[in-house]
C-alpha atoms as a PDB file:
ATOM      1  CA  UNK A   1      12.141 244.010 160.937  1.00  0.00           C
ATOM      2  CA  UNK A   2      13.456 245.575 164.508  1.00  0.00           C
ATOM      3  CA  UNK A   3      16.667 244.561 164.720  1.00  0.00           C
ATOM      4  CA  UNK A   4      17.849 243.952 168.120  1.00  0.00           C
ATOM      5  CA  UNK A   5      20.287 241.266 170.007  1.00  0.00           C
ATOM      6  CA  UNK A   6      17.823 238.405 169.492  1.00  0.00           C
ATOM      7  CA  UNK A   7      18.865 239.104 165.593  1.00  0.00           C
ATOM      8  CA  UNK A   8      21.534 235.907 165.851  1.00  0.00           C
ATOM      9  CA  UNK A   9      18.196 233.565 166.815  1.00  0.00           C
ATOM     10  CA  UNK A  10      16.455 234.497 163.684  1.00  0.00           C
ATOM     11  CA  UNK A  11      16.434 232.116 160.442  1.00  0.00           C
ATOM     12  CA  UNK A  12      18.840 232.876 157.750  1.00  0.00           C
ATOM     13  CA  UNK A  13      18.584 230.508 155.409  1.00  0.00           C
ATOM     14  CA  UNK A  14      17.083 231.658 152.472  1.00  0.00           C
ATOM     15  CA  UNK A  15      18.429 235.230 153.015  1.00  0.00           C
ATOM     16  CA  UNK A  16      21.004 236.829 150.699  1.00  0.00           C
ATOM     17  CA  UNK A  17      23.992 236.816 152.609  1.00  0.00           C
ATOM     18  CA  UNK A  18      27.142 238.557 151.494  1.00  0.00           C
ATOM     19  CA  UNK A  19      30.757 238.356 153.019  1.00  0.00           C
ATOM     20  CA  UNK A  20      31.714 241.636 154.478  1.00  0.00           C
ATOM     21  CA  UNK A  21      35.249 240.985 155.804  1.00  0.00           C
ATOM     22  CA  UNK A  22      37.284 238.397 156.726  1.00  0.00           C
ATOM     23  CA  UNK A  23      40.868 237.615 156.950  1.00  0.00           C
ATOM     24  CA  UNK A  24      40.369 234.829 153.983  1.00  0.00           C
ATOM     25  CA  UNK A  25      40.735 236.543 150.914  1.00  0.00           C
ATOM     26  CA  UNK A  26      38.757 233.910 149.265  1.00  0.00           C
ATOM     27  CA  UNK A  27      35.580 234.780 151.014  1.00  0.00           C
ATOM     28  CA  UNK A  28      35.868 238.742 150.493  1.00  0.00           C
ATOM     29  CA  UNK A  29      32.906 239.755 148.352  1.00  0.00           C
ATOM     30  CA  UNK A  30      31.006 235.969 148.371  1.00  0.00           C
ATOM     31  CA  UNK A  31      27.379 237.123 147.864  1.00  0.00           C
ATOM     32  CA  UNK A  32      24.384 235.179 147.015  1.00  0.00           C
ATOM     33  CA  UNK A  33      21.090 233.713 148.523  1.00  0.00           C
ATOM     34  CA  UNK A  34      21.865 230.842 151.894  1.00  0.00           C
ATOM     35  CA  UNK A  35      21.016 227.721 151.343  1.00  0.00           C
ATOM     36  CA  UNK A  36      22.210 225.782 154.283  1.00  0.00           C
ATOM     37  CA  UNK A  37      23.761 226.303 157.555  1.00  0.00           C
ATOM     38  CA  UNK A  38      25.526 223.622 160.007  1.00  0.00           C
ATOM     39  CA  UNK A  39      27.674 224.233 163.172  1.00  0.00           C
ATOM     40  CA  UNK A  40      30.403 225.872 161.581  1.00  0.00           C
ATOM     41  CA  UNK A  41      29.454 227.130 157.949  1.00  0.00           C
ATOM     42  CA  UNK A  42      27.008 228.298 155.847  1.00  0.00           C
ATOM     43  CA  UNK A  43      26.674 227.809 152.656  1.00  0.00           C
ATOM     44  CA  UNK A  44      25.580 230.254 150.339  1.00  0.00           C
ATOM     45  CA  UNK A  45      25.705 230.384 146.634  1.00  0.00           C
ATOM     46  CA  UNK A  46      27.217 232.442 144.126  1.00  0.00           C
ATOM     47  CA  UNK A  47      27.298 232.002 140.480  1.00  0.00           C
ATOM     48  CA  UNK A  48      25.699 228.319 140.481  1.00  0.00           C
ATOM     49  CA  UNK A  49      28.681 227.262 142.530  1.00  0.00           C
ATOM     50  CA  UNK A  50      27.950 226.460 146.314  1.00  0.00           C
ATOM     51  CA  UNK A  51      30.407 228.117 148.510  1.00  0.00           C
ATOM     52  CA  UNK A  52      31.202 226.719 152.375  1.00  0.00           C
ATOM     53  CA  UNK A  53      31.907 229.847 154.526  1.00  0.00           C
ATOM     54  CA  UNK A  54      33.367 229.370 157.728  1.00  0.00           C
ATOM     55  CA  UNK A  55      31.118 231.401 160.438  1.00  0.00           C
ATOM     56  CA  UNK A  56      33.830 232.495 162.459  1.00  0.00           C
ATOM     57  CA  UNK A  57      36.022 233.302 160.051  1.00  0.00           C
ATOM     58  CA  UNK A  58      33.860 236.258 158.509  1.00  0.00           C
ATOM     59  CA  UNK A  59      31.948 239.120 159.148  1.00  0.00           C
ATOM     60  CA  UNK A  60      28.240 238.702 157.458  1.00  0.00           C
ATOM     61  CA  UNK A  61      25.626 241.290 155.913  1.00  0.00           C
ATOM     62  CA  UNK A  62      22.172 239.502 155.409  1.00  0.00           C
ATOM     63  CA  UNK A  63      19.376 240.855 153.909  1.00  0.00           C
ATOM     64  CA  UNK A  64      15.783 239.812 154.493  1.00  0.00           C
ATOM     65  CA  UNK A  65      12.889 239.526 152.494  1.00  0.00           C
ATOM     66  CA  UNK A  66      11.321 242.903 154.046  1.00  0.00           C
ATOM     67  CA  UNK A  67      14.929 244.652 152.980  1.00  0.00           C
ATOM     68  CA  UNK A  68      16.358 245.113 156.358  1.00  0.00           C
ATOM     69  CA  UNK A  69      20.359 244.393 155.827  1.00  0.00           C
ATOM     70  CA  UNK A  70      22.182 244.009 159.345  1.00  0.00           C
ATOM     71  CA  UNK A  71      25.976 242.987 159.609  1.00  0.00           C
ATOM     72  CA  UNK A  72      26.707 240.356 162.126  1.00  0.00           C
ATOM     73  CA  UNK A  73      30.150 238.816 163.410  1.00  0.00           C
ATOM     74  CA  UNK A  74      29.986 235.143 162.466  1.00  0.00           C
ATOM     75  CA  UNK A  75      31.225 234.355 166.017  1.00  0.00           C
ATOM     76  CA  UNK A  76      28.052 235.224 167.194  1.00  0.00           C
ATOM     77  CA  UNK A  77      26.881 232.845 164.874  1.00  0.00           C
ATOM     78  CA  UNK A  78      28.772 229.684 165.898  1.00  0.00           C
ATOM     79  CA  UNK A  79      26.585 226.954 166.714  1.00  0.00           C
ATOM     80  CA  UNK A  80      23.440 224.702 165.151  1.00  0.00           C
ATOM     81  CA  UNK A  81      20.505 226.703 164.552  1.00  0.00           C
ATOM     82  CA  UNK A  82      18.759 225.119 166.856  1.00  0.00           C
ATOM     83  CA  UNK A  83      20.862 225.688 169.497  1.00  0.00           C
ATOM     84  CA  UNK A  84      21.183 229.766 169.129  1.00  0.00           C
ATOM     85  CA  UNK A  85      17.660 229.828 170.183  1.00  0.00           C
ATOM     86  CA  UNK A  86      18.752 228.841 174.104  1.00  0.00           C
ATOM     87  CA  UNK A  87      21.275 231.247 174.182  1.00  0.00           C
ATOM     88  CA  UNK A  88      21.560 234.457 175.670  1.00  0.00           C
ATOM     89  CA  UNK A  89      23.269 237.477 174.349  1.00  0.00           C
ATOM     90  CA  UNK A  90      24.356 240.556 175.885  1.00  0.00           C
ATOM     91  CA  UNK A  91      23.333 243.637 174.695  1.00  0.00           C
ATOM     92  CA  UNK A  92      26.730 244.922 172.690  1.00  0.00           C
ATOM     93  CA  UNK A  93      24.468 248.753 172.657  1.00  0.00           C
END
């Protein structure tokens, strides 16, 4: 997978997502495959337990199915789903 600014429009449920930082120490070191997403959260799960991570409260590292991890802030990821797709990102490189 290239991984480029468009990365925020891509599909991550069903990725394994892991909590990278954030200034909630409950999140630090959530890992597990994504099973939903709404405007605010994902939710990913981790030991049979379903976790509700708040986006912009965390930094992300989500792997794909070809094994390309990439760390994104969760700000970037505010927003339905279906919504990131009209929006346009500035290169940050």
């Amino acid at each position: 997978m290239k991984v480029t600014p468009d990365i925020v429009r891509e599909e991550f449920i069903g990725t394994t997502g892991t909590v990278a930082s954030s200034p909630h120490a409950g999140y630090l070191s959530i890992r597990g495959p994504v099973l939903g997403e709404t405007r605010n959260t994902f939710l990913i799960q981790q030991d049979g337990k379903t976790k509700s991570i708040i986006k912009d409260q965390a930094v992300f590292h989500f792997q794909f199915s070809d094994g390309t991890v990439v760390e994104i802030d969760g700000k970037l990821l505010v927003g339905k789903p279906e919504d990131r797709l009209k929006k346009s990102i500035k290169r940050l490189w």
